[in-house]
N, C-alpha and C. Protein backbone atom coordinates (compact mmCIF):
# COMPACT_ATOMS: atom_id res chain seq x y z
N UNK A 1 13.92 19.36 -12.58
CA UNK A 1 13.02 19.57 -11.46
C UNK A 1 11.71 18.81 -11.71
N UNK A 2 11.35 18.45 -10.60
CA UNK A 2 9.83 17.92 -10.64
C UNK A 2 8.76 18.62 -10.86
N UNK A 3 7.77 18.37 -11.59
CA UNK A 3 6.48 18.61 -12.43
C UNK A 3 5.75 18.70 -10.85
N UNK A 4 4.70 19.51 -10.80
CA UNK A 4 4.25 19.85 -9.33
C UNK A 4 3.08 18.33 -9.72
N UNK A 5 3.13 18.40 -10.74
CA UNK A 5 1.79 17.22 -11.13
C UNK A 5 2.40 15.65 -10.86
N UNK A 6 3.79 15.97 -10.64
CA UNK A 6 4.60 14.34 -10.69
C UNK A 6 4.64 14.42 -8.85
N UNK A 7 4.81 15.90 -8.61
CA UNK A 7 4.48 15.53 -6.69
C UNK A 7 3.36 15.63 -6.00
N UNK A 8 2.29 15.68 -7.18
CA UNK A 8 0.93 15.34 -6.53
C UNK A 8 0.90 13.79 -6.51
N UNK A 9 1.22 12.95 -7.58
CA UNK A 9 0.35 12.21 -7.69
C UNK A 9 1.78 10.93 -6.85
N UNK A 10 2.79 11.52 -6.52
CA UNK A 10 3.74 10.60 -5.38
C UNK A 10 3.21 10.73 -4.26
N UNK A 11 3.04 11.98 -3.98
CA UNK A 11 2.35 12.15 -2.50
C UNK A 11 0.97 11.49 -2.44
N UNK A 12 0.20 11.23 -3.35
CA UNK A 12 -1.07 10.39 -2.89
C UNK A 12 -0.33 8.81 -3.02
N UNK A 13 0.47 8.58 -3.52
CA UNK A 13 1.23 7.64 -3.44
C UNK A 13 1.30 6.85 -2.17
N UNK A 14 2.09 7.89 -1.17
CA UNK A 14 2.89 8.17 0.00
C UNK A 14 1.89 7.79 0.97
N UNK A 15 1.02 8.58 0.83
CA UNK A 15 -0.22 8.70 1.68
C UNK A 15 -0.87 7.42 1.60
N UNK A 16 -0.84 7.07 0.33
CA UNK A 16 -2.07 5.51 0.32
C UNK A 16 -1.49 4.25 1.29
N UNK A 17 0.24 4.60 1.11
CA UNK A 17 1.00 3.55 2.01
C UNK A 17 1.07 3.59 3.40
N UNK A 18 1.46 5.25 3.34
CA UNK A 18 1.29 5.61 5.49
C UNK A 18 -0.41 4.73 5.47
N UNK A 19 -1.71 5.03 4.67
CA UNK A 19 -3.11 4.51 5.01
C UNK A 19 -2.66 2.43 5.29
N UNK A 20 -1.79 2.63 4.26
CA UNK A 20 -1.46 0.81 4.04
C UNK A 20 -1.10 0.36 5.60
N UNK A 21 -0.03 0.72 5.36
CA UNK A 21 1.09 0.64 6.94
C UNK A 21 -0.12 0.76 8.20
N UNK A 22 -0.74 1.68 8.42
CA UNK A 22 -1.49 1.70 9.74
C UNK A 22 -2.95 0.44 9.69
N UNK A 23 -3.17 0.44 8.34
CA UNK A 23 -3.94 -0.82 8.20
C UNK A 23 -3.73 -2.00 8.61
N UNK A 24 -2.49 -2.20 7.68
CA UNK A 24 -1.82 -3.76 8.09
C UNK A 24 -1.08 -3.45 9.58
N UNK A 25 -0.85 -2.77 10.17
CA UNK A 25 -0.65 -2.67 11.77
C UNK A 25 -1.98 -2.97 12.39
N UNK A 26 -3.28 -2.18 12.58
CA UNK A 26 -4.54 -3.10 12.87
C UNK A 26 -4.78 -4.35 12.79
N UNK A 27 -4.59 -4.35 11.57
CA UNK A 27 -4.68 -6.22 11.12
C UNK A 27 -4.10 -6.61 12.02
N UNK A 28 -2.85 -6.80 12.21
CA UNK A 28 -1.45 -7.55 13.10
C UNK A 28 -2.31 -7.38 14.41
N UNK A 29 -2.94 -7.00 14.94
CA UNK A 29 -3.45 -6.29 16.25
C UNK A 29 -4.06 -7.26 16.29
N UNK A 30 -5.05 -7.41 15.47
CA UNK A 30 -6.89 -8.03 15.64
C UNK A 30 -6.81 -9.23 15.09
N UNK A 31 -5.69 -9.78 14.08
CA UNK A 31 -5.95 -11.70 13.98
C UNK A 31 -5.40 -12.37 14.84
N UNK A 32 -5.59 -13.38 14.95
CA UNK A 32 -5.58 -14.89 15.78
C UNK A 32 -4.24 -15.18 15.66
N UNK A 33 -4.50 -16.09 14.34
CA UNK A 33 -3.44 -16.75 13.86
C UNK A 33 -1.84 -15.61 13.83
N UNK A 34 -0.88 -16.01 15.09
CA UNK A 34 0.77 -15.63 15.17
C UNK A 34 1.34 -15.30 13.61
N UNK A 35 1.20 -16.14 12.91
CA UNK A 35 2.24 -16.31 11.40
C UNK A 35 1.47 -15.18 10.74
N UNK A 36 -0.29 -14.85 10.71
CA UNK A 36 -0.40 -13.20 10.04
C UNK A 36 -0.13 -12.47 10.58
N UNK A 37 0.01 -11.96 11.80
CA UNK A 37 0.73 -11.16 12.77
C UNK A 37 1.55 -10.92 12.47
N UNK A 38 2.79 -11.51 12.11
CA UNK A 38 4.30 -11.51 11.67
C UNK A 38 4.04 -11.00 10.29
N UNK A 39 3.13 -11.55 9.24
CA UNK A 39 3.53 -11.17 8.08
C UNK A 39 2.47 -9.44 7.96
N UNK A 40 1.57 -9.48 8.72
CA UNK A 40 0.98 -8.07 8.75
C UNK A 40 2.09 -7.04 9.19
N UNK A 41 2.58 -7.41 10.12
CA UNK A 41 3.89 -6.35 10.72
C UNK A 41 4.94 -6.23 9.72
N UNK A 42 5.43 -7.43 8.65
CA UNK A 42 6.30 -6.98 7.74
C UNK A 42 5.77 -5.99 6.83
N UNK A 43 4.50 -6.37 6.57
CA UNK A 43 4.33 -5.44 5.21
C UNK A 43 3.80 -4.25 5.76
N UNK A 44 3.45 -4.33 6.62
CA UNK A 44 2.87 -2.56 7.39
C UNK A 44 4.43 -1.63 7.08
N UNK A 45 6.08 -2.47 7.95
CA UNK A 45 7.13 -2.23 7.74
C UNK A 45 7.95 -1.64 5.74
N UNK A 46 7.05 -2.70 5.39
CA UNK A 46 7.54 -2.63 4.01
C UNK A 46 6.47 -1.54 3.19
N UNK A 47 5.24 -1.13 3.88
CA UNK A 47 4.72 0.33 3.15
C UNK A 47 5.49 1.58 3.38
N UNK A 48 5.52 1.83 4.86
CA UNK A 48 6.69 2.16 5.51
C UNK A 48 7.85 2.97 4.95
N UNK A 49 8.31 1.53 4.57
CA UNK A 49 9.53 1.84 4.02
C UNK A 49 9.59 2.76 2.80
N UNK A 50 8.40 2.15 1.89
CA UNK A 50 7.98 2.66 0.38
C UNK A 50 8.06 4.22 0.71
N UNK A 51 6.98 4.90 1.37
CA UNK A 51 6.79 5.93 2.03
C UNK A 51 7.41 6.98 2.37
N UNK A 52 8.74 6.59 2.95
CA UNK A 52 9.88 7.23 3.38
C UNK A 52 10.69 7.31 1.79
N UNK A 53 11.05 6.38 1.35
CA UNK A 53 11.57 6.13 0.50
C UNK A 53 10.60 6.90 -0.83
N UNK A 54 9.97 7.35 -1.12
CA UNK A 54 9.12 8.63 -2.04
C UNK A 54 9.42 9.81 -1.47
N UNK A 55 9.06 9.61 0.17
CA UNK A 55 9.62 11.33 0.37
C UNK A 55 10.53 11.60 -0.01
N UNK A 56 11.50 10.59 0.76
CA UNK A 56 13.04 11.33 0.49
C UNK A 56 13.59 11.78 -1.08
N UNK A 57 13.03 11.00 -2.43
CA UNK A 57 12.91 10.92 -3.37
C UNK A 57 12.09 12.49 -3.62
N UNK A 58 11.43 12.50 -3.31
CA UNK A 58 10.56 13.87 -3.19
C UNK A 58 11.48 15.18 -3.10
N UNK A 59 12.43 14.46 -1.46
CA UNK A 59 13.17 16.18 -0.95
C UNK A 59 13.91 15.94 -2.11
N UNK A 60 14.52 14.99 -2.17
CA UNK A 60 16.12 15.35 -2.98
C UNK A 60 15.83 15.83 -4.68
N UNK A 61 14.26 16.18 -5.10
CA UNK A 61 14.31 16.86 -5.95
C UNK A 61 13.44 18.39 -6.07
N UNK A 62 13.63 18.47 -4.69
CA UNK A 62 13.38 19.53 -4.52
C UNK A 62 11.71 20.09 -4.31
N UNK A 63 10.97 18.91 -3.62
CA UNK A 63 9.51 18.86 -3.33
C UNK A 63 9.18 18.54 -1.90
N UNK A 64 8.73 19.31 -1.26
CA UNK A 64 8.06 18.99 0.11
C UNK A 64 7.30 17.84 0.12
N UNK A 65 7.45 16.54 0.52
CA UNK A 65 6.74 15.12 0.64
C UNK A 65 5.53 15.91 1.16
N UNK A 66 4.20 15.80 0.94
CA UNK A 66 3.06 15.77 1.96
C UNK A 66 2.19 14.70 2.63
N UNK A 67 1.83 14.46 3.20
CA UNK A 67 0.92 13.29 3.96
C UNK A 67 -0.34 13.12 4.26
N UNK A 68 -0.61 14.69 4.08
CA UNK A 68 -1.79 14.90 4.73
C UNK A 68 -2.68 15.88 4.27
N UNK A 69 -4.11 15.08 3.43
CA UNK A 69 -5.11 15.19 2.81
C UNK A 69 -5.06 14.92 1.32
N UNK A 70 -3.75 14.33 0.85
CA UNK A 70 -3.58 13.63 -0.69
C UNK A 70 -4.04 12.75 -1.03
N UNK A 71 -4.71 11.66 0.26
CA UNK A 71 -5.17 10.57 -0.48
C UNK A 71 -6.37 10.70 -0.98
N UNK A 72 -6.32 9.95 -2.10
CA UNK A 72 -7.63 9.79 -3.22
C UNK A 72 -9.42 9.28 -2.77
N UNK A 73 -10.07 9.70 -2.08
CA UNK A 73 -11.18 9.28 -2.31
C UNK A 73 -11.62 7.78 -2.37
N UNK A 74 -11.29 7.59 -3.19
CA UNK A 74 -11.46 6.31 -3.29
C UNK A 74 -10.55 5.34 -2.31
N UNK A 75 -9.46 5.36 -1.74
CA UNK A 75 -8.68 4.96 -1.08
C UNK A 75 -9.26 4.97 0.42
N UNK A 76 -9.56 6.41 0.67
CA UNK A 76 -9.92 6.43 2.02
C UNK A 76 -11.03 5.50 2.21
N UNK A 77 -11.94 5.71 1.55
CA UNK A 77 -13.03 5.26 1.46
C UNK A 77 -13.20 3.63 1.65
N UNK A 78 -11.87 3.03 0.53
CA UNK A 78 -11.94 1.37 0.98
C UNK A 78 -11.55 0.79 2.30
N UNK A 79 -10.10 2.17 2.88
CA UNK A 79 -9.64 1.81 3.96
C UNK A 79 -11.00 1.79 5.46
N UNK A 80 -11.79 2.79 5.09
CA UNK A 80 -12.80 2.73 5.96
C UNK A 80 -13.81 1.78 6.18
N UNK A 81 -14.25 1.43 4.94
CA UNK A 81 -15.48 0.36 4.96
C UNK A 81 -14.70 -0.98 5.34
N UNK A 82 -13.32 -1.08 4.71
CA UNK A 82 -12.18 -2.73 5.16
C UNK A 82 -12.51 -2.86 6.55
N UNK A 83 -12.33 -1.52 7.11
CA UNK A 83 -11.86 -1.79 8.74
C UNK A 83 -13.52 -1.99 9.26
N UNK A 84 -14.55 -1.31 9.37
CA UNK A 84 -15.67 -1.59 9.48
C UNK A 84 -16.08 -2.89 9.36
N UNK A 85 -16.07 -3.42 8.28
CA UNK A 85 -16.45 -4.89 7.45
C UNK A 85 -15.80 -5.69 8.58
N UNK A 86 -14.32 -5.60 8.64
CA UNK A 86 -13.41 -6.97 9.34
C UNK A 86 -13.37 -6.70 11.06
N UNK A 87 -13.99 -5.82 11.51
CA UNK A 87 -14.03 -5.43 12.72
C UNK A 87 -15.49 -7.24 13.20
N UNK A 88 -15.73 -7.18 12.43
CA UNK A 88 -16.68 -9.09 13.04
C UNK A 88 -16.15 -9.89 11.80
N UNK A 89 -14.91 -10.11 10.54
CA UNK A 89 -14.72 -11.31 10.15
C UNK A 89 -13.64 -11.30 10.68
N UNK A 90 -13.04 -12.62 10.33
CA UNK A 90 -12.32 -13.63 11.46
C UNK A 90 -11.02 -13.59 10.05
N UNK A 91 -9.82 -14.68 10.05
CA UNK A 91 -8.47 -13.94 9.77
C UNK A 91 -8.56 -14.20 8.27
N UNK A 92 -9.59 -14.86 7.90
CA UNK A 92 -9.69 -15.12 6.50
C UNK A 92 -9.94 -13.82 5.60
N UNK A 93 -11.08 -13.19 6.28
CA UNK A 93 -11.66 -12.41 5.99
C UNK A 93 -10.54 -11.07 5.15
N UNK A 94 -9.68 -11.20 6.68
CA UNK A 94 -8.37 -10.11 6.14
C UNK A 94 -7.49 -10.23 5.06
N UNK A 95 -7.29 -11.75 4.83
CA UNK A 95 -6.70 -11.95 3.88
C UNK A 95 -7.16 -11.78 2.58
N UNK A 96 -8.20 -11.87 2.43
CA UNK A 96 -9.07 -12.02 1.34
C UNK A 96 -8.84 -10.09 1.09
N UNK A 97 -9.37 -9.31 2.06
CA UNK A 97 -9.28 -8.12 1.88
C UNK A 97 -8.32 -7.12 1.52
N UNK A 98 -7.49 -7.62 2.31
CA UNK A 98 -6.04 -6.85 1.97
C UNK A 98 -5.60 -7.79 0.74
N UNK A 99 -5.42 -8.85 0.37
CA UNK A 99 -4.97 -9.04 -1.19
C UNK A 99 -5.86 -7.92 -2.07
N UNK A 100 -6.96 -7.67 -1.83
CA UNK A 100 -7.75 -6.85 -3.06
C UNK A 100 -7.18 -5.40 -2.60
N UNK A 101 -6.99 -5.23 -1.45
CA UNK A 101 -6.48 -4.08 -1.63
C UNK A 101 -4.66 -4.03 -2.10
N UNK A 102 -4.05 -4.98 -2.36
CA UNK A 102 -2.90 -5.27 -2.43
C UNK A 102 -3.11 -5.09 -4.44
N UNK A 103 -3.81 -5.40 -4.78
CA UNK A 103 -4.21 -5.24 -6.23
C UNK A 103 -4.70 -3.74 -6.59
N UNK A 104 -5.36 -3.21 -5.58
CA UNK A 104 -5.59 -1.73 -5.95
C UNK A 104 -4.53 -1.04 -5.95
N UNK A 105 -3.49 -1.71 -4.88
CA UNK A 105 -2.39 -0.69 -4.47
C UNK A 105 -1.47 -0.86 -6.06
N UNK A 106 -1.18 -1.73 -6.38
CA UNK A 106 -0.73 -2.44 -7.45
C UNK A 106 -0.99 -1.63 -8.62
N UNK A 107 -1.78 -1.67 -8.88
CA UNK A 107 -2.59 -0.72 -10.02
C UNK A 107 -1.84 0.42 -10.24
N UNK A 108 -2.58 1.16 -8.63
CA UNK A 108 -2.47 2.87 -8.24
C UNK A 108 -0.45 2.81 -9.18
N UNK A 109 -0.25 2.03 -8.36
CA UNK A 109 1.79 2.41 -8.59
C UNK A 109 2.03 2.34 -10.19
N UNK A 110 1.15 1.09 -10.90
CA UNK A 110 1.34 1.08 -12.18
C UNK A 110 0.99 2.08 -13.27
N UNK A 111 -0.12 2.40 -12.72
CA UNK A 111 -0.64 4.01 -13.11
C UNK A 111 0.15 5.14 -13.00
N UNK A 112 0.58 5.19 -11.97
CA UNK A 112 1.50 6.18 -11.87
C UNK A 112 2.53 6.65 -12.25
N UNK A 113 3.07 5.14 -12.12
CA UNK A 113 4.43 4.87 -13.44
C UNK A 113 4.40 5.97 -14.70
N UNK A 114 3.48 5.32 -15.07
CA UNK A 114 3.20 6.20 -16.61
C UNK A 114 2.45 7.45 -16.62
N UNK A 115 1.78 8.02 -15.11
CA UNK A 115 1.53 9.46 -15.05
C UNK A 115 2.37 10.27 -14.86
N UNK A 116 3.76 10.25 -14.34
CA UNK A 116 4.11 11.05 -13.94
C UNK A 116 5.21 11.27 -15.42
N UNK A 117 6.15 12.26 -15.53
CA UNK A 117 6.81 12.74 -16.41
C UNK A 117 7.83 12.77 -16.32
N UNK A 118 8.94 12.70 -15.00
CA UNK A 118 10.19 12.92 -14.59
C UNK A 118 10.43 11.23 -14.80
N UNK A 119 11.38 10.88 -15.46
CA UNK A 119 12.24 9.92 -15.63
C UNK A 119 12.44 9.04 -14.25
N UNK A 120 13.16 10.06 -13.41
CA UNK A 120 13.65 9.30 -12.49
C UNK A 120 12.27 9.04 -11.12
N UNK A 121 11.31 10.06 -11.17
CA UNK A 121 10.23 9.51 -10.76
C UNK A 121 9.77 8.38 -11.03
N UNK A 122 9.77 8.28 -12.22
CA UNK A 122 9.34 6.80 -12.94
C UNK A 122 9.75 5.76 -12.62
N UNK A 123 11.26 5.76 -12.37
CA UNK A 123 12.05 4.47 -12.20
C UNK A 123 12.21 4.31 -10.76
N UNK A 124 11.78 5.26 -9.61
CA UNK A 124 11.59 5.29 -8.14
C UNK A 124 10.26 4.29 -8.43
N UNK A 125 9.50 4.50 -8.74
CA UNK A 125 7.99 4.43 -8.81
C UNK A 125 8.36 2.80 -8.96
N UNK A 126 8.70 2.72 -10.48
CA UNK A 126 8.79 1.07 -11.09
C UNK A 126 9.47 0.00 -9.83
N UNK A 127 10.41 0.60 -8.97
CA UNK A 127 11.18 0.23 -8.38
C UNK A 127 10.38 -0.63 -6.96
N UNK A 128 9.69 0.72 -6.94
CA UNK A 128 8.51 0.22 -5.42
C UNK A 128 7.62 -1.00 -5.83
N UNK A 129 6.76 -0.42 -7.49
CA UNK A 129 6.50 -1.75 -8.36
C UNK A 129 6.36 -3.08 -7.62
N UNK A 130 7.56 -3.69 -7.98
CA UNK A 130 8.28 -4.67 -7.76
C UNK A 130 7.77 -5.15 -6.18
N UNK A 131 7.85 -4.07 -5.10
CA UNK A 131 7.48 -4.44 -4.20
C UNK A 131 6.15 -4.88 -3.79
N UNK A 132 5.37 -4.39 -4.34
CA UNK A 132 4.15 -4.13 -4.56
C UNK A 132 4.13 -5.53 -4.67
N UNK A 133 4.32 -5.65 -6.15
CA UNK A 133 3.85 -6.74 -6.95
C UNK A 133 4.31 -8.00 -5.91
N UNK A 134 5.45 -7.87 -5.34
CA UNK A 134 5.38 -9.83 -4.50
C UNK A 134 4.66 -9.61 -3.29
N UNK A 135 4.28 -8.58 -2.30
CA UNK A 135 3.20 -8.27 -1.56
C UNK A 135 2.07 -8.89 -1.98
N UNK A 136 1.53 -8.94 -3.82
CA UNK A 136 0.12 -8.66 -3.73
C UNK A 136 0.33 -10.40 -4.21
N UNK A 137 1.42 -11.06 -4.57
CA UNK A 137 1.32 -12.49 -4.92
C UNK A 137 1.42 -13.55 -3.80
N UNK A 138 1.87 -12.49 -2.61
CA UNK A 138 2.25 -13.44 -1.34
C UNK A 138 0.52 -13.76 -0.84
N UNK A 139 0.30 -12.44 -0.83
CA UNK A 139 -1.85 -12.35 -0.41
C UNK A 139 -2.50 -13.16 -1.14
N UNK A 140 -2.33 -13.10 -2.15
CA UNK A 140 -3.30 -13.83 -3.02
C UNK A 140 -2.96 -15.61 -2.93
N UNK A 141 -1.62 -15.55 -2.69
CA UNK A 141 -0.95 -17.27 -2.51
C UNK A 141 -1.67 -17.93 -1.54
N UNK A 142 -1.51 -17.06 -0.39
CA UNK A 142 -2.23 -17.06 1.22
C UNK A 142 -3.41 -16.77 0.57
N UNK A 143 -3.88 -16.32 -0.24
CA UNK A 143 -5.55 -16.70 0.24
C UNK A 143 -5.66 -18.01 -0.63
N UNK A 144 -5.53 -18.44 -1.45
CA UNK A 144 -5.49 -19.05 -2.37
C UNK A 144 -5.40 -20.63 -1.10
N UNK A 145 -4.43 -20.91 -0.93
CA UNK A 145 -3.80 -21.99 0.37
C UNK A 145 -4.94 -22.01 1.38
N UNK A 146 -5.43 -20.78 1.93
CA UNK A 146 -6.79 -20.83 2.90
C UNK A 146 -7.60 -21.79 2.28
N UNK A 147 -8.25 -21.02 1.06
CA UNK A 147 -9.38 -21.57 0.71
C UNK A 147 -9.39 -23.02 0.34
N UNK A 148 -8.73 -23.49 0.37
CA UNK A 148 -8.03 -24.73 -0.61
C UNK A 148 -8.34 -25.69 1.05
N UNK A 149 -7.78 -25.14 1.91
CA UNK A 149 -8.35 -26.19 3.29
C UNK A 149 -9.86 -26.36 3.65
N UNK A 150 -10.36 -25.24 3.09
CA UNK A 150 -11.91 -25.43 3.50
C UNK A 150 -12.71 -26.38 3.19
């Protein structure tokens, strides 16, 4: 059975991604450029997915997924000032932003990895990892390619 401390710290997990997902859906909303549109809508899709994919991980060991009021402080907090900030920069701006938050997210999962105690939590966790990790190399590539035209 799961450690109530291994379904706290999935569910802020969970939560940071539903925060991800509705972010990068804004984004997709508010840039210019068609091709971030498309790739904001995948990865909004691909937090999403993460998301669902912890809960269900969650039920099937016997933990109510929660959503709502787990995220960390610090999370809310970047998601608020991001959207504030990019509400007047233009599509660079986003990119630049969401890669850093693509590195926090990065972190948070790697951290977690090794907070939690259940085995197979761990290897759910490592698993998302992975996702994480080419998310936060695709952002940083794309910003990287921006800046490089300027």
């Amino acid at each position: 059975m799961v450690e109530a401390r291994d379904s706290q710290v999935v569910n802020e997990l969970i939560a940071a991604c539903v925060d991800g997902a509705r972010f990068y859906e804004t984004a997709a909303r508010e840039v210019e450029d068609s091709e971030l549109r498309l790739l904001f809508r995948e990865m909004a899709s691909t937090r999403e997915t993460i998301a669902e994919a912890l809960a269900h991980k969650l039920q099937e060991l016997g933990h109510e997924p929660d959503v709502s009021g787990t995220l960390t402080g610090r999370m809310k907090q970047f998601y608020t000032e991001l959207r504030a900030r990019l509400a007047e920069n233009g599509d660079q701006r986003y990119i630049a932003d969401l890669e850093t938050l693509e590195a926090s997210a990065l972190n948070d999962f790697k951290l977690s990895t090794h907070k939690v105690e259940s085995r197979r939590v761990a290897q759910e966790l490592a698993n998302h990892l992975a996702t994480i990790q080419l998310s936060h190399d695709q952002l940083k590539a794309l910003k990287q390619t921006r800046l490089d035209r300027i």
